[in-house]
Protein backbone atom coordinates (compact mmCIF):
# COMPACT_ATOMS: atom_id res chain seq x y z
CA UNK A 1 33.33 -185.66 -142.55
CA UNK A 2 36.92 -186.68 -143.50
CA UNK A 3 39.73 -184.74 -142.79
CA UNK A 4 42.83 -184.20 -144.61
CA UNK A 5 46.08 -184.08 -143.22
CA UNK A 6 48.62 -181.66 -145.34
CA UNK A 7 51.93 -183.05 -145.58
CA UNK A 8 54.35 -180.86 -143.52
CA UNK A 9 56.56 -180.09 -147.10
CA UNK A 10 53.55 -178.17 -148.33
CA UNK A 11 53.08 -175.65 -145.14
CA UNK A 12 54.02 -172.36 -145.78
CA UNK A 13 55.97 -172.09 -142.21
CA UNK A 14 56.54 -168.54 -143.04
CA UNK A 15 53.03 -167.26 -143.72
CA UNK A 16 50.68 -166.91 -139.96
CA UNK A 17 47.94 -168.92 -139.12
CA UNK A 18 45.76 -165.58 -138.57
CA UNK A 19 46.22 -163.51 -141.75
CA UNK A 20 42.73 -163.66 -143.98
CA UNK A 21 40.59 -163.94 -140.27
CA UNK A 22 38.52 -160.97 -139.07
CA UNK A 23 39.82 -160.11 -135.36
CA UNK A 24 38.41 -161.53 -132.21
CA UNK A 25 35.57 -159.52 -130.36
CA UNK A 26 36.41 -156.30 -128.65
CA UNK A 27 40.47 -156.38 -130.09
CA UNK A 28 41.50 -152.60 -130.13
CA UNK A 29 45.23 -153.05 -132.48
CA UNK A 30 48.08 -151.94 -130.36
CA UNK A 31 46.25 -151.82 -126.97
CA UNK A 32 48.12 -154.87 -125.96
CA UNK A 33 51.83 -152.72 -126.51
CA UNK A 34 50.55 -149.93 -124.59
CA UNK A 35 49.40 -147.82 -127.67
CA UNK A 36 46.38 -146.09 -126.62
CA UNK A 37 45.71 -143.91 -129.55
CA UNK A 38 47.48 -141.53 -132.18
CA UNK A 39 48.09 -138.21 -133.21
CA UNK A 40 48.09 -135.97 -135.98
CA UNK A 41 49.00 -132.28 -136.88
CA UNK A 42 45.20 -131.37 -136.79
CA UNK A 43 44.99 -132.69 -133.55
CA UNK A 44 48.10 -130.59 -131.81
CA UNK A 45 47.01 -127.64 -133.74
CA UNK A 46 49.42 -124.89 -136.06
CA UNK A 47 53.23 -125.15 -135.90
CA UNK A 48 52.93 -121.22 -134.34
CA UNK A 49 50.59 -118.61 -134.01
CA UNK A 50 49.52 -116.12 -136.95
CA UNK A 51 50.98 -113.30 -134.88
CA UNK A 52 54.58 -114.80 -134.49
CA UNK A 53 55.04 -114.76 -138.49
CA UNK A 54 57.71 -112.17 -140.20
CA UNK A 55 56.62 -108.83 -141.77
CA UNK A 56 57.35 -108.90 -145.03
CA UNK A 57 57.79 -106.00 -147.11
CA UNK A 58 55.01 -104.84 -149.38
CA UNK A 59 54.88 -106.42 -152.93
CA UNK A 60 55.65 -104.36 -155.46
CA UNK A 61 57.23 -104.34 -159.03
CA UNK A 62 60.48 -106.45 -159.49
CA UNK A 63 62.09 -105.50 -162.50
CA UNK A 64 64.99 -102.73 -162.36
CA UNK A 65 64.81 -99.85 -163.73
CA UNK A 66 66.92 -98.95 -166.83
């Protein structure tokens, strides 16, 4: 097998050597920063309870009268 050596002009230096390659064997992304999970609104649950909203007045018609 021959091997072909890339002249150094031709190298992307900007683009990494990893990009396109599936990850290695047990990698969990962000474990390695301390991330250990996230979370979304579903997961903390409503903003406040249904008893804490206003009372509004009834609906009823809009217009003024003449």
């Amino acid at each position: 097998m021959t091997t072909v050596t890339i002249p150094g002009s031709l190298v992307n230096k900007r683009k990494k050597h990893f990009l396109g390659m599936p990850a290695p064997a047990g990698y969990v992304a962000g474990v390695g920063r301390g991330a250990t999970g996230f979370t979304t609104r579903s997961d903390i649950g409503p903003a406040r309870d249904s008893t804490d909203l206003p009372e509004l007045p009834p609906a009823g018609p809009t217009k003024k009268a003449r």
